[in-house]
Protein backbone atom coordinates (compact mmCIF):
# COMPACT_ATOMS: atom_id res chain seq x y z
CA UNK A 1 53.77 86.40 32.34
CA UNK A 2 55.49 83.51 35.16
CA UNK A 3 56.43 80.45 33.85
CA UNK A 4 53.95 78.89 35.73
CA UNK A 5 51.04 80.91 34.08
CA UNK A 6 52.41 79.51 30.69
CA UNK A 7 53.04 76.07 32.27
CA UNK A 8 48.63 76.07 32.96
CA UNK A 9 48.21 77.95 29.58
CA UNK A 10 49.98 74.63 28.03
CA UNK A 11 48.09 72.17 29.84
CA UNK A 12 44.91 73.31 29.10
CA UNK A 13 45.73 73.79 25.32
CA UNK A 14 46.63 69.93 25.50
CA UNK A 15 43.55 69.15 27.42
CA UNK A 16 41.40 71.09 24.26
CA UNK A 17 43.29 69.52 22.25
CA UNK A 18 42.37 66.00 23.31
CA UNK A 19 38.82 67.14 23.77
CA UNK A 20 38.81 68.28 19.82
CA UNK A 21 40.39 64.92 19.43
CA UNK A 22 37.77 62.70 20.71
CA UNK A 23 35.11 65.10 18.64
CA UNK A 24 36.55 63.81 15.59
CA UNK A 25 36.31 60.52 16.66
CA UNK A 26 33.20 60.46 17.72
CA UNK A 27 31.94 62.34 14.74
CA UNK A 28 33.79 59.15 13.14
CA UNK A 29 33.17 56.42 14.91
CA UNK A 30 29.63 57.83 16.92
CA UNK A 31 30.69 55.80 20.20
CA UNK A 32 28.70 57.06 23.23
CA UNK A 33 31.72 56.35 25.00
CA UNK A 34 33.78 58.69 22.88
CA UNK A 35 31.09 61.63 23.75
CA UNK A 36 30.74 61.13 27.73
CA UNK A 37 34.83 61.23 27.51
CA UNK A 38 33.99 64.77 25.70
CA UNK A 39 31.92 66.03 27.98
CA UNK A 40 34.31 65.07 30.80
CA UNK A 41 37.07 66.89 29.45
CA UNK A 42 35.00 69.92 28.59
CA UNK A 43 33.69 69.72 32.19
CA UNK A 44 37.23 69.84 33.81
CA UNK A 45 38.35 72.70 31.08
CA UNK A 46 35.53 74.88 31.90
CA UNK A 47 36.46 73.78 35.86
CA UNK A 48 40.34 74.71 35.54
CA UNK A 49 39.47 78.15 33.41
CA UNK A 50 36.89 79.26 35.81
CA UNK A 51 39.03 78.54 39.20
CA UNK A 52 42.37 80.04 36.90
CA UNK A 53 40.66 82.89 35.66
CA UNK A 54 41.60 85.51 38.47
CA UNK A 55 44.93 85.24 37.61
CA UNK A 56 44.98 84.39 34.46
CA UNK A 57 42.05 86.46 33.17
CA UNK A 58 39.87 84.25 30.54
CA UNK A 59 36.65 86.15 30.49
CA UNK A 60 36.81 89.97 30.67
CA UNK A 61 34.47 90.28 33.28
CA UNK A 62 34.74 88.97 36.81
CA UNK A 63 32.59 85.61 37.21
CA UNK A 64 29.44 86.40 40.14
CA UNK A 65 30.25 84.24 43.10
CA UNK A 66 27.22 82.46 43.23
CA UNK A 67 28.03 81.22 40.13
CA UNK A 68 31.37 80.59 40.84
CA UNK A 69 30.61 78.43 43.39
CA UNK A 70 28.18 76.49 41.13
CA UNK A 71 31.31 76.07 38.74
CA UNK A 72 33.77 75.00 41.52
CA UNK A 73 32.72 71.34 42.87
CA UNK A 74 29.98 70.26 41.67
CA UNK A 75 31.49 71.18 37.95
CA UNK A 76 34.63 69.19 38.66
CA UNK A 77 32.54 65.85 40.65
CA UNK A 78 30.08 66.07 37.50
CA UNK A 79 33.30 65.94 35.16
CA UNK A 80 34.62 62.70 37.60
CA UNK A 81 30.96 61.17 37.08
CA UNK A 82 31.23 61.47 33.38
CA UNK A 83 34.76 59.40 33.68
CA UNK A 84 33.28 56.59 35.15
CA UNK A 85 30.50 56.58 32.47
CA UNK A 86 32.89 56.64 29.91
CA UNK A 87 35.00 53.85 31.63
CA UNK A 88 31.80 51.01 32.10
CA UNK A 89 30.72 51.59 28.27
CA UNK A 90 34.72 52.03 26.86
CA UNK A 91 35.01 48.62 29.00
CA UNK A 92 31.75 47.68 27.39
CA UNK A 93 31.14 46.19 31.00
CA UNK A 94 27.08 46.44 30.70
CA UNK A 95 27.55 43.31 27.36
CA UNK A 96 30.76 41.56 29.18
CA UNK A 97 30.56 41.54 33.15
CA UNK A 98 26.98 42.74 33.53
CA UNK A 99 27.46 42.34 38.14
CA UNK A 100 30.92 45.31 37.60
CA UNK A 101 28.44 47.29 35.54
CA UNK A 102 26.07 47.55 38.21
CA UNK A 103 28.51 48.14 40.99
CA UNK A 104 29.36 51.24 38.51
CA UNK A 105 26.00 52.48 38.54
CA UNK A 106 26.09 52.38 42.25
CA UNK A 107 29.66 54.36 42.27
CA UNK A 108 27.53 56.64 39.81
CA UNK A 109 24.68 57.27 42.56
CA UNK A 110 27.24 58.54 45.12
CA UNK A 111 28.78 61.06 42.57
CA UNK A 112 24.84 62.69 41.83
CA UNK A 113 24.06 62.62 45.59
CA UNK A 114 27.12 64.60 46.10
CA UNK A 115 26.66 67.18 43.41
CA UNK A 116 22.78 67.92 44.66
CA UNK A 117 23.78 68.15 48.80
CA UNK A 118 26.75 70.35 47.16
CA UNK A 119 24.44 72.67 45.02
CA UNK A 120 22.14 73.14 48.48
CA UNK A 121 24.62 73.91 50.48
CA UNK A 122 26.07 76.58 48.21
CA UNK A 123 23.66 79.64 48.83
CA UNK A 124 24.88 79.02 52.87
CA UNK A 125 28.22 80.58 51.79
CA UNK A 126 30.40 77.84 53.75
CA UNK A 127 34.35 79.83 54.04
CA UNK A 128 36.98 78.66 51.87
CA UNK A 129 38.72 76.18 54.09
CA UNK A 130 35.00 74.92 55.19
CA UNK A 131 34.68 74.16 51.79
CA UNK A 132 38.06 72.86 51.29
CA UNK A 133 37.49 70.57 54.19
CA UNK A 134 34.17 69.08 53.02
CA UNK A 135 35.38 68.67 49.74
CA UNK A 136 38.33 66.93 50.63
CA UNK A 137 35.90 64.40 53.09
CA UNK A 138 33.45 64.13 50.19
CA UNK A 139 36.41 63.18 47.44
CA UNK A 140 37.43 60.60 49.93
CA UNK A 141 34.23 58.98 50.30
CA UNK A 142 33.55 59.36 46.33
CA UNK A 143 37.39 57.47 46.13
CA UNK A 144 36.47 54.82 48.59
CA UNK A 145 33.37 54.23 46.91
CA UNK A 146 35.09 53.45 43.83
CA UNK A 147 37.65 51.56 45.48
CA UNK A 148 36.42 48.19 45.26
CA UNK A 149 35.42 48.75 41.46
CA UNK A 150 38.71 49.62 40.70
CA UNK A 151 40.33 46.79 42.47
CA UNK A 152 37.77 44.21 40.73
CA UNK A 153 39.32 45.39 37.23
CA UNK A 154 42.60 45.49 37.88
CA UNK A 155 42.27 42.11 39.47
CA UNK A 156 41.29 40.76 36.08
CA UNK A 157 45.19 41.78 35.02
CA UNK A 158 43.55 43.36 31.23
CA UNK A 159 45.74 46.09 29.84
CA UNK A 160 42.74 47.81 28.77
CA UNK A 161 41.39 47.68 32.44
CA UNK A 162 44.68 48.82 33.84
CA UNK A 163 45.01 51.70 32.25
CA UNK A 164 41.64 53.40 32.46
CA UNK A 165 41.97 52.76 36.30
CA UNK A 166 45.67 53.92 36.79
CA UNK A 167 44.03 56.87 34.72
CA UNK A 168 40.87 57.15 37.53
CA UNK A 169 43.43 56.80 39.95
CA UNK A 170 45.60 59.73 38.92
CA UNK A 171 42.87 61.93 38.61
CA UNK A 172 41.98 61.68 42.14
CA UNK A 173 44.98 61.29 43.87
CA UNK A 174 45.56 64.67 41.98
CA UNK A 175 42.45 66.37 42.88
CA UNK A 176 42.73 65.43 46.80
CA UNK A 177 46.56 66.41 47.25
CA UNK A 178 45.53 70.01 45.54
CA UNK A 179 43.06 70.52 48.31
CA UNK A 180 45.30 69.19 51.29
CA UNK A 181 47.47 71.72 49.65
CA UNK A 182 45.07 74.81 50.21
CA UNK A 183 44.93 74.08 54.05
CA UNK A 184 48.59 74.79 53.68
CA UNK A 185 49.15 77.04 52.07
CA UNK A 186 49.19 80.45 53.62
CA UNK A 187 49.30 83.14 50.48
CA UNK A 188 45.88 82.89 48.39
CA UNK A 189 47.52 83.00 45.18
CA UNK A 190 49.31 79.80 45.81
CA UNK A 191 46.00 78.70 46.67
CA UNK A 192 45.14 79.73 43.38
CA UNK A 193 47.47 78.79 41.37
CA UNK A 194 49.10 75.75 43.11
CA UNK A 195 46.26 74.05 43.72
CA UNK A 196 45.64 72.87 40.56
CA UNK A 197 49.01 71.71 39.37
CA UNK A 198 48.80 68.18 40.44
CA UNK A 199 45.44 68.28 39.35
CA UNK A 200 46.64 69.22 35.95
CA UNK A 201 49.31 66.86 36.26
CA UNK A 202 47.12 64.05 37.14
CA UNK A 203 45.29 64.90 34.00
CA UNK A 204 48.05 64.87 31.24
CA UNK A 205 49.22 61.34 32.98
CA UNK A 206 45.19 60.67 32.10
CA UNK A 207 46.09 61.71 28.84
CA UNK A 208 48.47 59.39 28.02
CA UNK A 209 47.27 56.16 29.35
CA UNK A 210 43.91 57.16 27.30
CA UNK A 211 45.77 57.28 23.87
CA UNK A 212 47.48 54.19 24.34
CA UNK A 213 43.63 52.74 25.71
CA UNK A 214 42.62 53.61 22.42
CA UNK A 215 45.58 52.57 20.31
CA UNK A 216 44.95 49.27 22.09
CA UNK A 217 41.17 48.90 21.54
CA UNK A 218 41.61 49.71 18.03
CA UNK A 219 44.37 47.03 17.58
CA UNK A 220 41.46 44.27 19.35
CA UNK A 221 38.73 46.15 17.18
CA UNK A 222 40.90 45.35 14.16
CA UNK A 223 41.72 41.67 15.35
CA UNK A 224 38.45 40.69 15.46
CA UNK A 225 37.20 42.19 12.59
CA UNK A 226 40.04 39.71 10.57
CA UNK A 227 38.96 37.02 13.04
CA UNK A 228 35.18 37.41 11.92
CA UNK A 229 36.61 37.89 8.44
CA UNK A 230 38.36 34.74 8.67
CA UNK A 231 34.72 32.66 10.60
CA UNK A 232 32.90 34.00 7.61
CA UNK A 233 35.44 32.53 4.86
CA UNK A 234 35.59 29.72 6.56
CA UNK A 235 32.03 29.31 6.61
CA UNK A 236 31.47 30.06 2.94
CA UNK A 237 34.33 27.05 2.24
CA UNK A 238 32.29 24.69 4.00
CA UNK A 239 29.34 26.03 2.52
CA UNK A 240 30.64 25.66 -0.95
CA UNK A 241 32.27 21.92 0.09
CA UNK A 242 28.89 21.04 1.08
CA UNK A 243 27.64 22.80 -1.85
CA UNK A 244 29.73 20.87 -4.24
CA UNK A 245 29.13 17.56 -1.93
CA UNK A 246 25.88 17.84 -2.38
CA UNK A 247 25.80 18.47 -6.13
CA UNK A 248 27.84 14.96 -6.65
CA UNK A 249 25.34 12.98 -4.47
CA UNK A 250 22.52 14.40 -6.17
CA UNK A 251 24.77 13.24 -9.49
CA UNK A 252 24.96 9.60 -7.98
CA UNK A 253 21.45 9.39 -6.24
CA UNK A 254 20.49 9.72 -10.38
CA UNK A 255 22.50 7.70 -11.68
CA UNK A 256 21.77 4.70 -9.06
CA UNK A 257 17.99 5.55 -9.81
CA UNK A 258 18.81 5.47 -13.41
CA UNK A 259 20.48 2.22 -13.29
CA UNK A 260 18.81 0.41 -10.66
CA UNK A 261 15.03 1.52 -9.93
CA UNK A 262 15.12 2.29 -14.16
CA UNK A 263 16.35 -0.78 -14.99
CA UNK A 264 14.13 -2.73 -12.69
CA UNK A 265 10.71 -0.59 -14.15
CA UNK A 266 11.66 -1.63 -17.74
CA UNK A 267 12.46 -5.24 -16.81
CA UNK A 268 8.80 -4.98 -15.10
CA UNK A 269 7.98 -3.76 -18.30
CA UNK A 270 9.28 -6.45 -20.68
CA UNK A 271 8.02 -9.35 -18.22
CA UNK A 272 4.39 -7.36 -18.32
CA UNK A 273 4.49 -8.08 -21.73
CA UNK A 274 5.92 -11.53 -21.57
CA UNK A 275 3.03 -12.72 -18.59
CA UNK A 276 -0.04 -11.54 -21.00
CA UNK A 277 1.38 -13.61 -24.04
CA UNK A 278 1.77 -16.98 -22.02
CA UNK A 279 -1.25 -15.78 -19.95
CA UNK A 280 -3.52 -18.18 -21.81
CA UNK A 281 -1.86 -20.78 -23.28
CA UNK A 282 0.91 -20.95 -20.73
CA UNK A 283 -0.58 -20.42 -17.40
CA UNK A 284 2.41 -21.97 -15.12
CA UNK A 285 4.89 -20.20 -17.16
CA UNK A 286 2.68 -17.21 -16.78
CA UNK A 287 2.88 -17.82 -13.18
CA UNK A 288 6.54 -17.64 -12.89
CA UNK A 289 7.26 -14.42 -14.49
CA UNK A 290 4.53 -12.49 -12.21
CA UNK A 291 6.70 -14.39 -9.62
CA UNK A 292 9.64 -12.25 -11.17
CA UNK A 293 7.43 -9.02 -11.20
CA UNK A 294 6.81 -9.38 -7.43
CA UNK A 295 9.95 -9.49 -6.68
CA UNK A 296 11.34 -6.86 -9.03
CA UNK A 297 8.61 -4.41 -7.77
CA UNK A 298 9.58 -5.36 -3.95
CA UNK A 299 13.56 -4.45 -4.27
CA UNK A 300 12.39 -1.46 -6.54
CA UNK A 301 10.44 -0.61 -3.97
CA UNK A 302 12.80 -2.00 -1.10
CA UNK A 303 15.47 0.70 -2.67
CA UNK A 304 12.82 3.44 -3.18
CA UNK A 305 12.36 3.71 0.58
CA UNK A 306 16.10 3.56 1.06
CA UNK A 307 17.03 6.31 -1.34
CA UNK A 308 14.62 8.65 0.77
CA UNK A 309 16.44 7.47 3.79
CA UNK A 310 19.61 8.73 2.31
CA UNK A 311 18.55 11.76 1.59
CA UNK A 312 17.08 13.36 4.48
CA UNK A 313 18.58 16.50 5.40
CA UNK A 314 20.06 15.97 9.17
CA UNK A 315 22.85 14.19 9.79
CA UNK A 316 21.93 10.48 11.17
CA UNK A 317 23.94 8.92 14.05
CA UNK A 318 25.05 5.61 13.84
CA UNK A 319 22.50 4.34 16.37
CA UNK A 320 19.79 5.56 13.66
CA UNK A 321 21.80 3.60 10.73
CA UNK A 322 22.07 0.10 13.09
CA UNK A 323 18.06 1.01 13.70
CA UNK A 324 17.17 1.13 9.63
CA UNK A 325 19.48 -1.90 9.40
CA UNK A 326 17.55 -3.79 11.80
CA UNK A 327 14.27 -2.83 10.14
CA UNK A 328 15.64 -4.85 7.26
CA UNK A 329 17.74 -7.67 8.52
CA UNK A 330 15.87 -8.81 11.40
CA UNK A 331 12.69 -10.46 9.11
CA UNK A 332 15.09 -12.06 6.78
CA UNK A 333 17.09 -13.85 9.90
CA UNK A 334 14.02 -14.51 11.70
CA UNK A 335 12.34 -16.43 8.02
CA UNK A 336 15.96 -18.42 8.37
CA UNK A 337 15.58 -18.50 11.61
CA UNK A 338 19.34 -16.91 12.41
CA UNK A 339 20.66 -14.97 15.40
CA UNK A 340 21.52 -11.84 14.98
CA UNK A 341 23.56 -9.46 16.97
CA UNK A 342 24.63 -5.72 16.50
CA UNK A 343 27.73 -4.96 19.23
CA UNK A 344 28.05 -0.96 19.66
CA UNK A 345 30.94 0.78 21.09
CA UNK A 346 30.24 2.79 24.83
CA UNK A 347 31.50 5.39 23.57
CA UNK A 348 29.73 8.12 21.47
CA UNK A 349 29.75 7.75 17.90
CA UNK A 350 30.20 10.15 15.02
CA UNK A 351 27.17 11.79 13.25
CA UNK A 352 27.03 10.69 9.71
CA UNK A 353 27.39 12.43 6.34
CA UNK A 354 24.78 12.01 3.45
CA UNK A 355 28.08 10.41 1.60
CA UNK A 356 29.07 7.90 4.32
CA UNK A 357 25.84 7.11 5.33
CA UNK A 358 24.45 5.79 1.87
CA UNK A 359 27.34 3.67 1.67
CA UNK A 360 28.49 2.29 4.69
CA UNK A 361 24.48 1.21 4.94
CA UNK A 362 24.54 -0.34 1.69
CA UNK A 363 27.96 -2.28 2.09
CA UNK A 364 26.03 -3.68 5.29
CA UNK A 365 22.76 -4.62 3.78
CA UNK A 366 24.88 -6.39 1.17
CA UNK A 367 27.22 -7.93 3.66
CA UNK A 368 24.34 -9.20 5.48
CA UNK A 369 21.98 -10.42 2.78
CA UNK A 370 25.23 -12.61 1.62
CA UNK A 371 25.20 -14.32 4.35
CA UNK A 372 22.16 -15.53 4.52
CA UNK A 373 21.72 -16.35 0.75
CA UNK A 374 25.26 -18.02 0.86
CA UNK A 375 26.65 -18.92 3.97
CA UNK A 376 23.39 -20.64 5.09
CA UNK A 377 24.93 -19.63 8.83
CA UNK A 378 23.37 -19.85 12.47
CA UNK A 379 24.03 -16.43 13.43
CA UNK A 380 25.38 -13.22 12.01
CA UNK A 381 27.44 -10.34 14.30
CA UNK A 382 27.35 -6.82 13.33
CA UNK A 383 30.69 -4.86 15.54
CA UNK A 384 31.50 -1.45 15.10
CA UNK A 385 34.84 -0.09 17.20
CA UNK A 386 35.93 4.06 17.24
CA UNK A 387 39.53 3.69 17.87
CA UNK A 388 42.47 5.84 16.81
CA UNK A 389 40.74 8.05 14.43
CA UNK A 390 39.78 5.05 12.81
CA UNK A 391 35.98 3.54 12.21
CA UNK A 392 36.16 -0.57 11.78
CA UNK A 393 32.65 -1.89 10.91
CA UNK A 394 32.79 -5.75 10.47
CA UNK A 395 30.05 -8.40 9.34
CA UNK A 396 30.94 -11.89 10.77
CA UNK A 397 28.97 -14.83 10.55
CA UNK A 398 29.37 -18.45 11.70
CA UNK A 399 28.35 -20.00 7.83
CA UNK A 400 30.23 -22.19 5.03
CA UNK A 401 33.04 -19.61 4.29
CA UNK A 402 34.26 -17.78 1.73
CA UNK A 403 32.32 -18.79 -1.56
CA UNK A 404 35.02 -20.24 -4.93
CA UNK A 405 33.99 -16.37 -6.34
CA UNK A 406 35.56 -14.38 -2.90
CA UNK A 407 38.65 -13.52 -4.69
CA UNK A 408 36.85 -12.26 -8.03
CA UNK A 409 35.85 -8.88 -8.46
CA UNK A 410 32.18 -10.08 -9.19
CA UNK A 411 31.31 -12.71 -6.66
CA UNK A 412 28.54 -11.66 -4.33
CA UNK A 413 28.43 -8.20 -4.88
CA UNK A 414 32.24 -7.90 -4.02
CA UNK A 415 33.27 -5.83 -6.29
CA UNK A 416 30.31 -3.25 -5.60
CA UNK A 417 30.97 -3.06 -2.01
CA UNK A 418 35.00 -2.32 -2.43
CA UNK A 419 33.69 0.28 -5.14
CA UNK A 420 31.47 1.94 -2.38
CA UNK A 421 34.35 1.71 0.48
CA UNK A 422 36.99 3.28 -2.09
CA UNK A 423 34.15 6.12 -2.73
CA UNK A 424 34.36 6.94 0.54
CA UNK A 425 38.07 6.72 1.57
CA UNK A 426 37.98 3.41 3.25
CA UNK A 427 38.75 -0.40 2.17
CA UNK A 428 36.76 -3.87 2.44
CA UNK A 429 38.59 -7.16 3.03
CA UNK A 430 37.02 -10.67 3.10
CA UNK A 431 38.53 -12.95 6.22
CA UNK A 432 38.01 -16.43 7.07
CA UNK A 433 36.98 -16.81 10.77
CA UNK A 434 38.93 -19.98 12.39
CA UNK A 435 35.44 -21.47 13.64
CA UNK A 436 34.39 -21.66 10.04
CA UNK A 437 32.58 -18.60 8.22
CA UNK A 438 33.50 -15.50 7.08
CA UNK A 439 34.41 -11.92 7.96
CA UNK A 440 33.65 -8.51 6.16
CA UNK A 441 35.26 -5.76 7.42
CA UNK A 442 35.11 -2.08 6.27
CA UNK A 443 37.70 0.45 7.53
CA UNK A 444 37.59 4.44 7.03
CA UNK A 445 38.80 7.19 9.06
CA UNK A 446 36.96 8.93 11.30
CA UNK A 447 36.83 12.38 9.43
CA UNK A 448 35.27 11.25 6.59
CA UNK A 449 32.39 9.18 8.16
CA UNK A 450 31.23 12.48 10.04
């Protein structure tokens, strides 16, 4: 047997090979990618047996022409059409570039036109170089067709791209320069033969530009399946923070009801008792301690309303906290008939957690309602400034200054609001303002406020 019978023998064995190949994979993987690439490959196999088989003698009987002709060109354009189906859904061009996708189904309509005028025309029993000629024409026009497809991928300079079109590319070029051949040629077994060399050519280069497609897609496959890996453990630490977050404020919301709205009930309580034994025989005394009930029952009631506040489940913005402020501190300033004046920052501010939102509120309230139980001032300014990473929240008001207590741990509820700065990362200073009154101001960074 020529070398050259061998050399077609090899080339086809490769080509089954990679057809077996993709089998496995798709039996693995079930890609409908994977399985139009099969039936390409069987196409063109069945294609190159069929046209080598008169010299190379596959089947022991002689194939009928008619059929023959039905397993010449429209075998071999059906085997191109299955390419390009395989190329949009490898590309997965329908999910990622939906307008290329349908410019492929377009290039798709040309290639099923084709193969129905071919499969008419066939029982007319065009001559060989007819043929030749209008299949060359028709390739051409199937090429061209595809030509602005192919220049739209490899315009987007993706390896993947690149090398299914290079592999499109070969295919064709190799399929036309076999048939320019046959009007060449002179002796019909070099049109046999010869003729499909380049096409077989065309096909191993195919070959390997495929298996380093697929080496590459299963590197990206494998790079996002860490980088999802990585989103979801990521996710379940935050979840878990938040978790664990949450489990401590629900730990502190109980203890400040505990302490606070408990021990305001059993005061309540005790005074209950203490009003029904001076009820009759001393009536103003009597008087007095419901006095101290109200007022009990009001900030137990006052903190009631600001303990649901805290716990609602979105995350407030500051322009929400500065709105529940206002709820509380405009009566009391308007009774003492005192300005006050809330001076936001332009730009955005942070959401708020459930953490920094209980107590940067509550170091205001308490900043605020010292003030006006102490300071006795004319007006009271509320600034908060977003700078450098950094959240500054200051209480200034034009009053007597600093009370004699300021530098003790327990004057005016000092010592509570540095406790509820510290808890969450941030620091509380007292200043004296030049005019006369005082300055609170409460620092923390940025990230722990949101």
């Amino acid at each position: 047997m020529p070398l050259l019978h061998w050399i077609h023998i090899l080339l086809i064995g490769t080509m089954l090979f990679q057809a077996t190949f993709m089998l496995v994979q798709w039996f693995v993987f079930r890609r409908k990618d994977y399985l139009y690439y099969i039936v390409y490959m069987c196409s063109t196999l069945l294609f190159l047996i069929t046209r080598l088989d008169s010299v190379l003698h596959f089947f022991p009987a002689p194939i009928p022409p008619m059929l023959d002709e039905y397993l010449d060109q429209p075998l071999i354009i059906f085997a191109c059409w299955m390419y390009i189906r395989f190329g949009y859904y490898f590309l997965e061009l329908k999910e990622t570039q939906p307008a290329l996708y349908r410019n492929a189904r377009l290039v798709e309509i040309f290639f099923m036109v084709f193969i129905i005028a071919k499969c008419i025309c066939i029982p007319f029993s065009f001559s060989y170089t007819t043929s030749s000629i209008i299949y060359m024409i028709a390739s051409v026009s199937l090429a061209l067709s595809a030509a602005p497809l192919l220049y739209k991928l490899l315009v987007q300079r993706n390896l993947l791209n690149n090398l299914l079109v290079i592999g499109g590319v070969c295919i064709a070029i190799g399929g036309i320069s076999g048939h320019i051949f046959t009007l060449i040629a002179e002796d019909p077994e070099q049109r046999t033969i010869l003729v499909y060399v380049a096409f077989e050519v065309a096909i191993l280069l195919e070959l390997l530009l495929l298996n380093t497609g697929l080496v590459i897609k299963n590197k990206r496959t494998q790079q996002q399946i860490i980088d999802t890996q990585d989103r979801l453990i990521h996710q379940l630490q935050q979840t878990e923070m938040l978790r664990t977050s949450l489990s401590t404020m629900q730990t502190k919301l109980s203890s400040d009801l505990h302490d606070n709205i408990g021990a305001g009930l059993s005061s309540i309580a005790m005074y209950s008792q203490v009003a029904r034994q001076r009820m009759e025989k001393q009536p103003a005394s009597a008087a007095q301690v419901l006095n101290i009930i109200s007022n009990t029952a009001s900030d137990i009631l006052s903190e009631m309303k600001d303990t649901i506040w805290f716990i609602q489940p979105a995350h407030f913005t500051f322009e929400q906290l500065i709105d529940r402020l206002r709820q509380y501190a405009e009566p009391l300033c308007a009774e003492k008939e005192i300005h006050l004046e809330f001076r936001l920052p332009v730009a955005a501010m942070p959401e708020l957690s459930l953490g920094a939102r209980k107590n940067i509120f509550l170091v205001l309230k308490e900043a605020i309602n010292n003030a006006i139980k102490h300071a006795s001032p004319q007006s009271i300014i509320v600034s908060i400034d977003c700078a450098e990473a950094q959240l500054t929240i200051s209480v200034t008001d034009d009053g007597a200054g600093l009370p004699p207590t300021a530098g003790r741990s327990d004057g005016n509820g000092l010592r509570n609001m540095q406790q509820r700065a510290k808890g969450v990362g941030g620091r509380l200073d007292l200043f004296p303002v030049t005019q006369g009154g005082t300055q609170v101001r409460f620092e923390l960074p940025m990230q722990v406020a949101s």
